[in-house]
N, C-alpha and C. Protein backbone atom coordinates (compact mmCIF):
# COMPACT_ATOMS: atom_id res chain seq x y z
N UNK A 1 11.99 12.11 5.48
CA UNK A 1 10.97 11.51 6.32
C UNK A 1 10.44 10.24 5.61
N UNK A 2 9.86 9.11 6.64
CA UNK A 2 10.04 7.96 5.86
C UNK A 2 8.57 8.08 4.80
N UNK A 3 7.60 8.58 5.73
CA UNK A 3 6.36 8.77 5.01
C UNK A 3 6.22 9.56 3.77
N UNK A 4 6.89 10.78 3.68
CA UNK A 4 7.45 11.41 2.15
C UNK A 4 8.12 10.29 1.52
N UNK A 5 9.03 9.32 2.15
CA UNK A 5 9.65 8.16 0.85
C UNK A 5 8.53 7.55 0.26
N UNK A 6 7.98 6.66 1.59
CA UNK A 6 6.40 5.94 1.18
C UNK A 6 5.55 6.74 -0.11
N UNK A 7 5.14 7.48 -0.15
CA UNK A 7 4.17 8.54 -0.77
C UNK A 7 4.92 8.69 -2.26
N UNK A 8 5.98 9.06 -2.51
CA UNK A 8 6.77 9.28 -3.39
C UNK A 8 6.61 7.91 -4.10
N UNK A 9 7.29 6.54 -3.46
CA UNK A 9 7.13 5.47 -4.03
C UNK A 9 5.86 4.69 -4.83
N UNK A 10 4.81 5.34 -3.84
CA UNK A 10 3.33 4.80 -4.13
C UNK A 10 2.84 5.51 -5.60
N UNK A 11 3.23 7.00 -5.30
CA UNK A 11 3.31 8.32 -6.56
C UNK A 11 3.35 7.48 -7.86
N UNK A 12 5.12 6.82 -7.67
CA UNK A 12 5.54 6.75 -9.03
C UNK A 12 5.35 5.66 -9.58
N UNK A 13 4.75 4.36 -8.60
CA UNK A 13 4.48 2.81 -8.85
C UNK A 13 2.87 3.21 -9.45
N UNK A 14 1.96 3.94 -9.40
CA UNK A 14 0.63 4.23 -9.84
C UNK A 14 0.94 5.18 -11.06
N UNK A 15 1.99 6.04 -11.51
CA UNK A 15 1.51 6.56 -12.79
C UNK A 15 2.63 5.61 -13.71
N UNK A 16 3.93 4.53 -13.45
CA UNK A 16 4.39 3.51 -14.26
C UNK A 16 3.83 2.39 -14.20
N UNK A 17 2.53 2.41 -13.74
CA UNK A 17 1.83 1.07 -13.94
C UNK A 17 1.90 -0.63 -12.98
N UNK A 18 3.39 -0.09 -12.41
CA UNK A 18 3.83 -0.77 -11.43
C UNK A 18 3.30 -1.69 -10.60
N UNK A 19 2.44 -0.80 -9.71
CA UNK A 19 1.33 -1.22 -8.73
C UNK A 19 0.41 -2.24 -9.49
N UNK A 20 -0.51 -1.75 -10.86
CA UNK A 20 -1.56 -2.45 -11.34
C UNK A 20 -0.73 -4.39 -11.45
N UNK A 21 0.49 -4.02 -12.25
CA UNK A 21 1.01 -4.85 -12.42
C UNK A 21 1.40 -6.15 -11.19
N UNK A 22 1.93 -5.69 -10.02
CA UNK A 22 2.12 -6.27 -8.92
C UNK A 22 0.59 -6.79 -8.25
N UNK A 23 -0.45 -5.96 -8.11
CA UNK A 23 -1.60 -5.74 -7.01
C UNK A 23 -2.67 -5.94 -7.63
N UNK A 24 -3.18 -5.42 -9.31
CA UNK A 24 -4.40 -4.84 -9.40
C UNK A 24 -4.94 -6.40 -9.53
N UNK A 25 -4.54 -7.15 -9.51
CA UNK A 25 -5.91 -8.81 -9.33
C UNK A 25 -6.42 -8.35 -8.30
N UNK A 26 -5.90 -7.53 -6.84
CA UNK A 26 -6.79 -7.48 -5.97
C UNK A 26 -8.04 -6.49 -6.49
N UNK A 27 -8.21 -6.19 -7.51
CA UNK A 27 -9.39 -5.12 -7.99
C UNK A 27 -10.67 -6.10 -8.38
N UNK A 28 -10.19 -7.53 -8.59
CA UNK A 28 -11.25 -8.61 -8.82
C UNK A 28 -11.88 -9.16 -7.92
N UNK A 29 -11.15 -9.04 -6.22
CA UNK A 29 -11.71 -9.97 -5.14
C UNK A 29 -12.90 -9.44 -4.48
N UNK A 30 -13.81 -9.88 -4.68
CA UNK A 30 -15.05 -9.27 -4.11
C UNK A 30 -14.81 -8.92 -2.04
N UNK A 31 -13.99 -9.20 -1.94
CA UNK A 31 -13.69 -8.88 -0.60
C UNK A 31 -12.23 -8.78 -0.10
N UNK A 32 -11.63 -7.66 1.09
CA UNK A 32 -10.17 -8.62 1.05
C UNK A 32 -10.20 -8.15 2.62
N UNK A 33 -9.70 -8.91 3.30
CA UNK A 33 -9.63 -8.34 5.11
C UNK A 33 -7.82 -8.68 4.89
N UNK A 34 -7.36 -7.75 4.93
CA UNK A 34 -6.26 -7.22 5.20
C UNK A 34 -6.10 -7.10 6.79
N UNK A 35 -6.71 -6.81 7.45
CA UNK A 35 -6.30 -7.20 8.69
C UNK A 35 -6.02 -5.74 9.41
N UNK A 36 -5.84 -5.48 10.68
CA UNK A 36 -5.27 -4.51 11.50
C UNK A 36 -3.97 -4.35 12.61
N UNK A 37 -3.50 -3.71 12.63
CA UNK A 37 -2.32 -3.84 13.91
C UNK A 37 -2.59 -2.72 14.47
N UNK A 38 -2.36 -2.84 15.73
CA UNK A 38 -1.91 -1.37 16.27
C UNK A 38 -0.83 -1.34 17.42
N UNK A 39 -0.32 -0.80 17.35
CA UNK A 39 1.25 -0.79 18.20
C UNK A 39 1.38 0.82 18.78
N UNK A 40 1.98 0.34 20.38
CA UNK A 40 1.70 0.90 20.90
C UNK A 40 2.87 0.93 21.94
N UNK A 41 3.98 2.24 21.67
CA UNK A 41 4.44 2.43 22.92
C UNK A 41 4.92 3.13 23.83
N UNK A 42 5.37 2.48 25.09
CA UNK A 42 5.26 2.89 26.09
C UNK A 42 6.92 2.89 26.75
N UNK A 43 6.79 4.36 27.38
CA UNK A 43 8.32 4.88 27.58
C UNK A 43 8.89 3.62 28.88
């Protein structure tokens, strides 16, 4: 399932440091709007 891949990946990028390395400047931005989607469909 793709969401068990997702989860797994996120797992192992946060305890090898991975993530901090790629992302964690965003831990400095006093704000961040990432934004929303929503999708939606229809048969």
């Amino acid at each position: 399932m793709v969401i068990d891949r997702l989860v797994a990946e996120l797992r192992r990028d946060l305890e090898d440091g991975s993530w901090e390395q790629r992302h964690g400047r965003l831990r400095d931005l006093p704000a961040l709007d990432a934004g929303m989607l929503l999708l939606v469909a229809q048969p």
